[in-house]
C-alpha atoms as a PDB file:
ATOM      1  CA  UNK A   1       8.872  13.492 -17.952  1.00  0.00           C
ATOM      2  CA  UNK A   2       5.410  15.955 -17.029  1.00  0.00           C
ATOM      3  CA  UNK A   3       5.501  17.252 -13.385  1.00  0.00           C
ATOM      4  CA  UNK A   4       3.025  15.197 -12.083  1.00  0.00           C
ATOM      5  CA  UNK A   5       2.597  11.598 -13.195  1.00  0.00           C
ATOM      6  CA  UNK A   6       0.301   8.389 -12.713  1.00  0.00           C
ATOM      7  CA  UNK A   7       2.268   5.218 -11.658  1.00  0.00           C
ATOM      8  CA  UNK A   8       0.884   1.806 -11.465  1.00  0.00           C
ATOM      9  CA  UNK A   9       2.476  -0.986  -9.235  1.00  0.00           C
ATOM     10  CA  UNK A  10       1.365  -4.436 -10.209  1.00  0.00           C
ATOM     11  CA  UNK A  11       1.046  -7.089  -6.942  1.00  0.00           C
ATOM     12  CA  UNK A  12      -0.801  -9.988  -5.820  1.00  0.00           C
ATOM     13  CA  UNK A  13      -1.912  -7.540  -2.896  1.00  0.00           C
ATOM     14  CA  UNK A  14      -3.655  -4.176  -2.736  1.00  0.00           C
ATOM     15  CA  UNK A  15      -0.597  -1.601  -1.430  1.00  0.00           C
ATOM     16  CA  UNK A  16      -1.610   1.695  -0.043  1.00  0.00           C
ATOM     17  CA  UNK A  17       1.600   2.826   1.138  1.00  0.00           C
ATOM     18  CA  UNK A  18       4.675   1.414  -0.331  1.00  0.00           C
ATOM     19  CA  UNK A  19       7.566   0.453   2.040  1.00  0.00           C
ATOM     20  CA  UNK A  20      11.112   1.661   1.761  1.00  0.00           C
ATOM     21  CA  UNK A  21      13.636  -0.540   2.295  1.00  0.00           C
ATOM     22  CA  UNK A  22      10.785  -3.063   1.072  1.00  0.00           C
ATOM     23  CA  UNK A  23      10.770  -5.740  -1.595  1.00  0.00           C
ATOM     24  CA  UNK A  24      13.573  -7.789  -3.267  1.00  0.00           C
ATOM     25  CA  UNK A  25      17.475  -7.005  -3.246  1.00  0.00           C
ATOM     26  CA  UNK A  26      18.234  -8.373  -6.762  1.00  0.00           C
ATOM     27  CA  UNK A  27      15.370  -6.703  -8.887  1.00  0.00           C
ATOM     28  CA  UNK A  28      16.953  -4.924 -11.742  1.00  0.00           C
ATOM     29  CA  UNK A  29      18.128  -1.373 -10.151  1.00  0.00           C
ATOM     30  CA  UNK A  30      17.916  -2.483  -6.504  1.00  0.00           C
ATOM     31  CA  UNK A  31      15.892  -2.013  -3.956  1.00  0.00           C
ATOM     32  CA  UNK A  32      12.652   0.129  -5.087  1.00  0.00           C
ATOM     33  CA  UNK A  33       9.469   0.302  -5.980  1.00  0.00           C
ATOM     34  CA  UNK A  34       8.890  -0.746  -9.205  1.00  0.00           C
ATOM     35  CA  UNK A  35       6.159   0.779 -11.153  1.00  0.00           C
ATOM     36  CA  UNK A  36       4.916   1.343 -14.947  1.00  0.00           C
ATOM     37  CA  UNK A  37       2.973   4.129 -16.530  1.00  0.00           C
ATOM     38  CA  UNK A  38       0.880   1.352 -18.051  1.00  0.00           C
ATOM     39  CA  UNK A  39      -1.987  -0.107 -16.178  1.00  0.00           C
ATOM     40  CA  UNK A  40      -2.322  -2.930 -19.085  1.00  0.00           C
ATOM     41  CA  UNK A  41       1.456  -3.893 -18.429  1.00  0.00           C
ATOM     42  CA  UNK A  42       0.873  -3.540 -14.251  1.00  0.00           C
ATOM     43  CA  UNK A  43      -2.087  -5.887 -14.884  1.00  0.00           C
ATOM     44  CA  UNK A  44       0.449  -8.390 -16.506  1.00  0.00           C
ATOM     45  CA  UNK A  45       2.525  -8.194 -13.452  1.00  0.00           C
ATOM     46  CA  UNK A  46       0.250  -8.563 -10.858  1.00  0.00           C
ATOM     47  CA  UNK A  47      -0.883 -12.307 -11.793  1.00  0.00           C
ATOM     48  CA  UNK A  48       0.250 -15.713 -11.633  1.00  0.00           C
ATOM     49  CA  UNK A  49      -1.251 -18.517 -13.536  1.00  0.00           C
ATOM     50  CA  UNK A  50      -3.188 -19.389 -10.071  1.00  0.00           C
ATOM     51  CA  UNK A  51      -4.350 -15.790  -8.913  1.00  0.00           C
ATOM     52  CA  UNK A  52      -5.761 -12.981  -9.811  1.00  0.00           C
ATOM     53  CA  UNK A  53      -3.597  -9.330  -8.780  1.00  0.00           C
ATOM     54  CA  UNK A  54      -4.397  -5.971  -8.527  1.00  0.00           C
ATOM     55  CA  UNK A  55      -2.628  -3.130 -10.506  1.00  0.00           C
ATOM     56  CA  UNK A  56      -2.491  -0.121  -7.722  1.00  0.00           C
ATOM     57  CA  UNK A  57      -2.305   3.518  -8.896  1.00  0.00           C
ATOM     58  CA  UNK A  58      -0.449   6.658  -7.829  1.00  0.00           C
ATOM     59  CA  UNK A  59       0.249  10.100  -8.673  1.00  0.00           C
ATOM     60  CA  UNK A  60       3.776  11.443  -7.901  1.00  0.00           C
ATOM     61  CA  UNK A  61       5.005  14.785  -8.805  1.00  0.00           C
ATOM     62  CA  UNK A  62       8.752  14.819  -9.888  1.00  0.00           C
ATOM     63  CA  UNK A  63       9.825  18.223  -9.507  1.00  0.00           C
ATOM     64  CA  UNK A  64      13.258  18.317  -7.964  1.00  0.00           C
ATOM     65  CA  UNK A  65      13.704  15.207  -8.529  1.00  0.00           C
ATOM     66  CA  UNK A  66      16.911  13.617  -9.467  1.00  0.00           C
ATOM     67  CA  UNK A  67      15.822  11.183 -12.418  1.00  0.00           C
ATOM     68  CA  UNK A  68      17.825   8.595 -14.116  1.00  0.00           C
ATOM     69  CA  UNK A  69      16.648   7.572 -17.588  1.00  0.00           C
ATOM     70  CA  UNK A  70      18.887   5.438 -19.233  1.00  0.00           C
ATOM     71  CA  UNK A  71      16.510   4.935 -22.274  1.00  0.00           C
ATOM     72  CA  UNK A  72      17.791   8.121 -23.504  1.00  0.00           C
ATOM     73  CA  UNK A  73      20.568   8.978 -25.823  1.00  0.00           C
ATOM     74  CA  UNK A  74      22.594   9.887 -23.321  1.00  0.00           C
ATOM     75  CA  UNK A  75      22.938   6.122 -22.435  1.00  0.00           C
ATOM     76  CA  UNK A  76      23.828   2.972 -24.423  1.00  0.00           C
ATOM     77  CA  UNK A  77      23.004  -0.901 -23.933  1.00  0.00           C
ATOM     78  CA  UNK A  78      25.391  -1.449 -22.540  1.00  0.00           C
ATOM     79  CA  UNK A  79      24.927   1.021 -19.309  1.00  0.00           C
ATOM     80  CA  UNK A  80      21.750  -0.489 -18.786  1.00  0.00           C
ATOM     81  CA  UNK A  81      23.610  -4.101 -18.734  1.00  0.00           C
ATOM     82  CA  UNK A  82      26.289  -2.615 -16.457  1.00  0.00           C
ATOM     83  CA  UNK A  83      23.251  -1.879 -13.813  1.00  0.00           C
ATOM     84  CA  UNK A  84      21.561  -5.144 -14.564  1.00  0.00           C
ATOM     85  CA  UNK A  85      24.831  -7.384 -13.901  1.00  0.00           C
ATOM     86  CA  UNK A  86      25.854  -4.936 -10.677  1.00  0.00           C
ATOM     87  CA  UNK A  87      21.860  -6.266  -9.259  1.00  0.00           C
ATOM     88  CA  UNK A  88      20.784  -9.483 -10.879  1.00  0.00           C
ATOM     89  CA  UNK A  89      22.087 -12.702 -10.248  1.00  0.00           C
ATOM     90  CA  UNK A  90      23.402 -14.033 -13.229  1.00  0.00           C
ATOM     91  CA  UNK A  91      24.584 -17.558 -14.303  1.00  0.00           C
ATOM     92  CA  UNK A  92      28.298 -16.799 -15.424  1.00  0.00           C
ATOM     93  CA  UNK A  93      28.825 -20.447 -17.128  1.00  0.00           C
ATOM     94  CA  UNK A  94      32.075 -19.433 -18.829  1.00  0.00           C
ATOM     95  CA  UNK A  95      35.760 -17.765 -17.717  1.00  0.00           C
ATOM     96  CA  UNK A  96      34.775 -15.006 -20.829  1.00  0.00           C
ATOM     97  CA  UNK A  97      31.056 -14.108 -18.591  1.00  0.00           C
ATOM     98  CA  UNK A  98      32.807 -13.590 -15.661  1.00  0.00           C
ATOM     99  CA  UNK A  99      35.879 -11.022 -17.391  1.00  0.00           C
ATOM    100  CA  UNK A 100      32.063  -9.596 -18.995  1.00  0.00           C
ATOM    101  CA  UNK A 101      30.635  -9.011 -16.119  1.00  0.00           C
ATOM    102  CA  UNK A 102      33.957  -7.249 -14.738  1.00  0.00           C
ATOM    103  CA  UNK A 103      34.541  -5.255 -17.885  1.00  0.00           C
ATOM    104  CA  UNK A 104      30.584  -3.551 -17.956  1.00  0.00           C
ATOM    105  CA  UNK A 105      30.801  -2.985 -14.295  1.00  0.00           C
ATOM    106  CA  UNK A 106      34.435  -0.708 -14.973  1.00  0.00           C
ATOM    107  CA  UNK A 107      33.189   1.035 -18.059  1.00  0.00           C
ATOM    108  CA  UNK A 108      29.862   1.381 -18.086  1.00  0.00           C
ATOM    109  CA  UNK A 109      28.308   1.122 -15.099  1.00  0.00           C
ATOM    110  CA  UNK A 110      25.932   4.113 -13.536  1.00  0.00           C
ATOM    111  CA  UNK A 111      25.569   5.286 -10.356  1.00  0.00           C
ATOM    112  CA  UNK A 112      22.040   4.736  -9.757  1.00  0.00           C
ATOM    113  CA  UNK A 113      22.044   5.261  -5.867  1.00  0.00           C
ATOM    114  CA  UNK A 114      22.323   9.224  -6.950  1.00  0.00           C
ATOM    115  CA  UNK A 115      19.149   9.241  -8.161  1.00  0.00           C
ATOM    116  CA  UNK A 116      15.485   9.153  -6.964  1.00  0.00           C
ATOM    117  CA  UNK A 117      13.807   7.720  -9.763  1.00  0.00           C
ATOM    118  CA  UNK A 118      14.886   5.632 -12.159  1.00  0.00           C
ATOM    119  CA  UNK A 119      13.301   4.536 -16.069  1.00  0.00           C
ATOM    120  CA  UNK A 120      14.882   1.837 -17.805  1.00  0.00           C
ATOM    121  CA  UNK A 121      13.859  -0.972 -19.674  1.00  0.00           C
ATOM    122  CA  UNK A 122      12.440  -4.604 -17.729  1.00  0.00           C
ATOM    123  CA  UNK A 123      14.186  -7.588 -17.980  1.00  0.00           C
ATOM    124  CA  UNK A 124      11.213  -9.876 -17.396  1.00  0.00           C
ATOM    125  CA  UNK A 125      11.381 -13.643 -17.947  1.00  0.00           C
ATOM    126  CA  UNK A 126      12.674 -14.343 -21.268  1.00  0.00           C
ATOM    127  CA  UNK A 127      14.602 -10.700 -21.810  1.00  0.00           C
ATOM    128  CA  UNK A 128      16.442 -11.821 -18.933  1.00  0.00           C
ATOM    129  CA  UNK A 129      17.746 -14.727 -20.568  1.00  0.00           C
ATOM    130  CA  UNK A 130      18.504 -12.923 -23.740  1.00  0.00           C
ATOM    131  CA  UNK A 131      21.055 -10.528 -21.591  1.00  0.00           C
ATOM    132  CA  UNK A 132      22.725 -13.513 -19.943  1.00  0.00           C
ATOM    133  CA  UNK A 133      23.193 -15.047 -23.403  1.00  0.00           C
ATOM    134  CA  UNK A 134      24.919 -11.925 -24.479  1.00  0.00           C
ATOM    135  CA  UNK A 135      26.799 -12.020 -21.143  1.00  0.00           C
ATOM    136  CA  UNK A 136      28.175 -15.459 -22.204  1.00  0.00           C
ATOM    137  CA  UNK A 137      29.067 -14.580 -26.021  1.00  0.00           C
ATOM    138  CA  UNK A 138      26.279 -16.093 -27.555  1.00  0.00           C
ATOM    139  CA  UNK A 139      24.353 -12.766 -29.098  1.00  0.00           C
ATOM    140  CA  UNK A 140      25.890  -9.567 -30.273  1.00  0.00           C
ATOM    141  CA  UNK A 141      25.182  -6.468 -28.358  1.00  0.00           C
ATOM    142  CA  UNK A 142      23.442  -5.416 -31.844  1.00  0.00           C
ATOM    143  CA  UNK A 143      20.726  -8.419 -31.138  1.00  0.00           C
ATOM    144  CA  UNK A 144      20.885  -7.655 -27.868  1.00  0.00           C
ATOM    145  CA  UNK A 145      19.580  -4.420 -29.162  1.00  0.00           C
ATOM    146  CA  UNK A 146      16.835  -5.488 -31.023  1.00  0.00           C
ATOM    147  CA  UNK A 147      15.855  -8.614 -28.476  1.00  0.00           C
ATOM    148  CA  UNK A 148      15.218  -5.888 -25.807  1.00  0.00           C
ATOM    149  CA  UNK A 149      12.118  -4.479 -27.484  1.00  0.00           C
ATOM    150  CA  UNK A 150      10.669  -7.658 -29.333  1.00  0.00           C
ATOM    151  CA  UNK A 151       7.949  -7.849 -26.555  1.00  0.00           C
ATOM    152  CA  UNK A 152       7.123  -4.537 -26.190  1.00  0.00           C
ATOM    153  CA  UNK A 153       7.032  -4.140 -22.152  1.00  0.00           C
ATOM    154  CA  UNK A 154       7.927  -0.273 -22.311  1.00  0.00           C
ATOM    155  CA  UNK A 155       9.441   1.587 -19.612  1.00  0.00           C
ATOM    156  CA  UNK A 156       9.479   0.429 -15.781  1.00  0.00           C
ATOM    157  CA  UNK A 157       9.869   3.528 -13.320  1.00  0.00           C
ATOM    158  CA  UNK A 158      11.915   2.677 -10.033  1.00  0.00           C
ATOM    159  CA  UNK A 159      11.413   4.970  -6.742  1.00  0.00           C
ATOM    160  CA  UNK A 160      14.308   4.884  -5.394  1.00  0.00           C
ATOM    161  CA  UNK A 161      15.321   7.503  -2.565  1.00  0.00           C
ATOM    162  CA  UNK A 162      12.820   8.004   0.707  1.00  0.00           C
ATOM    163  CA  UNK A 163      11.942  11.424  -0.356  1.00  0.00           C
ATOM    164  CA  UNK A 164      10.790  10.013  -3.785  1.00  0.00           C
ATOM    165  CA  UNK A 165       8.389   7.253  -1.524  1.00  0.00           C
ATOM    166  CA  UNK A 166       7.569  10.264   0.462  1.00  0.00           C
ATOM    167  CA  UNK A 167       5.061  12.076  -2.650  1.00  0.00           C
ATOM    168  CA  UNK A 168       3.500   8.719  -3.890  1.00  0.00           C
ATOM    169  CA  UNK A 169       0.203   9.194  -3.327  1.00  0.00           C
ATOM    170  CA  UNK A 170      -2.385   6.203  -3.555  1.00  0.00           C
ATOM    171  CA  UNK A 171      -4.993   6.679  -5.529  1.00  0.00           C
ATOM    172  CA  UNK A 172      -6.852   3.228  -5.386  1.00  0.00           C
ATOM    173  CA  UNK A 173      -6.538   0.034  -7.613  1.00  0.00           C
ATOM    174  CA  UNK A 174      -7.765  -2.426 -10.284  1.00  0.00           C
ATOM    175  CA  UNK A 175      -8.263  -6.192  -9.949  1.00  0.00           C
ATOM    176  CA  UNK A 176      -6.374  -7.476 -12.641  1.00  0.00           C
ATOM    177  CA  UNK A 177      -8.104 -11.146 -13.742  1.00  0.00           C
ATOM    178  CA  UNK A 178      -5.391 -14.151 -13.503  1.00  0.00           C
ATOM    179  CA  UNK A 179      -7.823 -15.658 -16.846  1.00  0.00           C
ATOM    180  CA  UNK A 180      -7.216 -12.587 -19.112  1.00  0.00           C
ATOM    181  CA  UNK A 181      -3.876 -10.866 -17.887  1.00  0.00           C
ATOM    182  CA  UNK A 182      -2.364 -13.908 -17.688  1.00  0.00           C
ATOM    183  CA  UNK A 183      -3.139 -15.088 -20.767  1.00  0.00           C
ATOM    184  CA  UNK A 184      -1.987 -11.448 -22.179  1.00  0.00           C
ATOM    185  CA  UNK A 185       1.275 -11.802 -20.404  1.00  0.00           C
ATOM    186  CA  UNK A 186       1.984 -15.405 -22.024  1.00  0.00           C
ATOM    187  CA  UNK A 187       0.943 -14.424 -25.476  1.00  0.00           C
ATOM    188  CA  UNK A 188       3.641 -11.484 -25.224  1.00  0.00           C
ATOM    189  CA  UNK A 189       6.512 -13.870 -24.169  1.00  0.00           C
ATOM    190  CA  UNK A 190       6.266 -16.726 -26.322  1.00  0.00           C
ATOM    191  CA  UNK A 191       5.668 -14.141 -29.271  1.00  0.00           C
ATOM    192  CA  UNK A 192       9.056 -12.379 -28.115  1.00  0.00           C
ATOM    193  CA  UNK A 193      10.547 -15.975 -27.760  1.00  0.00           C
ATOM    194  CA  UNK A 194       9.397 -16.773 -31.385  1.00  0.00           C
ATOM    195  CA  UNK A 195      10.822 -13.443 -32.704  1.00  0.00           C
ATOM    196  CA  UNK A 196      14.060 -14.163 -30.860  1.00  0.00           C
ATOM    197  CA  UNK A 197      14.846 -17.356 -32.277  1.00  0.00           C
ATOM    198  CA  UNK A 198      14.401 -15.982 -35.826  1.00  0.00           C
ATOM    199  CA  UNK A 199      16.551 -13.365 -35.044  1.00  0.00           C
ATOM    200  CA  UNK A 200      19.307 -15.965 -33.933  1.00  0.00           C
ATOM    201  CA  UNK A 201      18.745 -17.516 -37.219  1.00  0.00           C
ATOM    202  CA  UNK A 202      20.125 -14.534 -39.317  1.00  0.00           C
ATOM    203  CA  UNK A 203      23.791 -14.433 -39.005  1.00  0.00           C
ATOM    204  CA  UNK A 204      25.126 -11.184 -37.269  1.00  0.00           C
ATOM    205  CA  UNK A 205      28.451 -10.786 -39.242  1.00  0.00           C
ATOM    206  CA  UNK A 206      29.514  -7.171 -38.495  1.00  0.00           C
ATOM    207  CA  UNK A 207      27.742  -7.655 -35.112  1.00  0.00           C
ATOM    208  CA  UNK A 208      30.014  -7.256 -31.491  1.00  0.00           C
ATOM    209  CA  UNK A 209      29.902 -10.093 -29.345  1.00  0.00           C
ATOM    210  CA  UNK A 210      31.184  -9.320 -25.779  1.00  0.00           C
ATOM    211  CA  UNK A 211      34.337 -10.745 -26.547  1.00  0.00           C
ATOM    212  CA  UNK A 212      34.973  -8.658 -29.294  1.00  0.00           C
ATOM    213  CA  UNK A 213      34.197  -5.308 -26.804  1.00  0.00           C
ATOM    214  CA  UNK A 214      36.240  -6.190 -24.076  1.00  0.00           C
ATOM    215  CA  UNK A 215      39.432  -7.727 -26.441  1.00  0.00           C
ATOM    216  CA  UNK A 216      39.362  -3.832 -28.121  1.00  0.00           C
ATOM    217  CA  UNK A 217      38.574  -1.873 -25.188  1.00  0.00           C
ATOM    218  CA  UNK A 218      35.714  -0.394 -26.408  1.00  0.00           C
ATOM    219  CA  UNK A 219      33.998   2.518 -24.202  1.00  0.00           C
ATOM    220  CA  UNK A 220      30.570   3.916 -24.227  1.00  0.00           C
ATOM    221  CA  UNK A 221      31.318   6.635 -27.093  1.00  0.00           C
ATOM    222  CA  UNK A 222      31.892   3.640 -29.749  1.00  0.00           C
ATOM    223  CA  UNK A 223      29.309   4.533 -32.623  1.00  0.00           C
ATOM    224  CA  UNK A 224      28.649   0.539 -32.916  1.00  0.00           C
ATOM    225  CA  UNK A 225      27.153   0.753 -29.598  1.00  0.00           C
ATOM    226  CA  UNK A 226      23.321   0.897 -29.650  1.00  0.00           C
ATOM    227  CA  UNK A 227      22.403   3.998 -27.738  1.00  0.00           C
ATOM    228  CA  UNK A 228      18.206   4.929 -26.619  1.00  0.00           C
ATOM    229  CA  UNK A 229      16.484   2.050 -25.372  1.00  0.00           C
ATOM    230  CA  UNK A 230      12.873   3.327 -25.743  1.00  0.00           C
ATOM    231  CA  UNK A 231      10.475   1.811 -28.008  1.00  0.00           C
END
């Protein structure tokens, strides 16, 4: 990551200085602000069918920061679902979600309050549902792999720690228009959607469903597990 980077927050509302402390509990890594390095993706976020957003922007220099980024090698999946299920409320539907949920959380979770920033992947809308499917059996973790990147949404960066909050700097904002970034946004999930179910139609046969991890104890240095998340 460069010294000094440009962060964009999409919102309904313009933000000049971000709250700790503020925002939702069960967003993906916690409590943070959660930003992109993509104004075209923060433009996305910012609007609702009904209203137009605005896509703020703000320079932050990382140095001596402690940074997470568990879309490197040095991470698998599978980390990045330990976080997810340890934040987001998921719908455990059968006894094998709930020993799922259990088994991530004792091998491969992260300790993300250590850090001041994370990067990981988004699991907006749709990619949400794909890692609750794999949660309940229904997908491998090797098309949980590739279902993770069918729409493209990049990294998300997550301040984290009040010292992190305390270098944002706002630098002003965008209107993002509800007619065109809207539009954008549904265009990207119902093409991920269509890619998905054509991936569910080709049979995974050498493919590890959750079962299959948890029945052989499988830890995070299995070579079956998909490691780097970036796209």
């Amino acid at each position: 990551m460069k010294k000094t980077i440009t962060l964009y927050h999409g919102s309904p509302r313009v933000i000049e200085t971000p709250v700790y402390g503020g925002g939702r509990k069960n967003n993906d890594y916690g409590p943070g602000f959660y930003c992109t390095e993509s104004i075209d993706l923060a433009k996305e976020w910012a609007v609702s069918s009904l209203s137009d957003g605005f896509a703020n922007r703000y320079s932050l220099d990382t140095e001596g920061l402690n940074i997470l980024s568990l879309n490197s090698p040095d991470h698998t999946i599978l980390n990045w679902m330990a976080v997810l299920v340890s934040h987001r409320l998921f719908t455990l539907g059968t006894p094998v979600a709930k020993r799922a949920r259990q088994y991530l959380t004792d091998h491969f979770n992260v300790n993300v309050g250590a850090y001041d920033i994370i990067c990981g992947y988004r699991a907006d809308d749709s990619y949400y549902d794909y890692a609750e499917a794999f949660l309940n059996n229904g997908i491998t973790v090797q098309q949980l792999s590739v279902a993770m990147r069918l729409g493209r949404l990049g990294e998300q960066i997550v301040i984290r720690s009040p010292y992190a909050f305390s270098l944002l700097h706002f630098e002003g904002f965008e209107t993002a228009e509800k007619e065109i970034c809207y539009t954008l946004r549904k265009a990207r999930n119902d093409e991920a959607e269509r890619r998905y179910q054509k991936l569910l139609e080709e049979e995974d046969k050498d493919g590890l469903y959750i079962q299959d991890i948890i029945r052989g104890g499988i830890s995070n240095y299995d070579p079956r597990i998909p490691r780097n998340l970036s796209v």
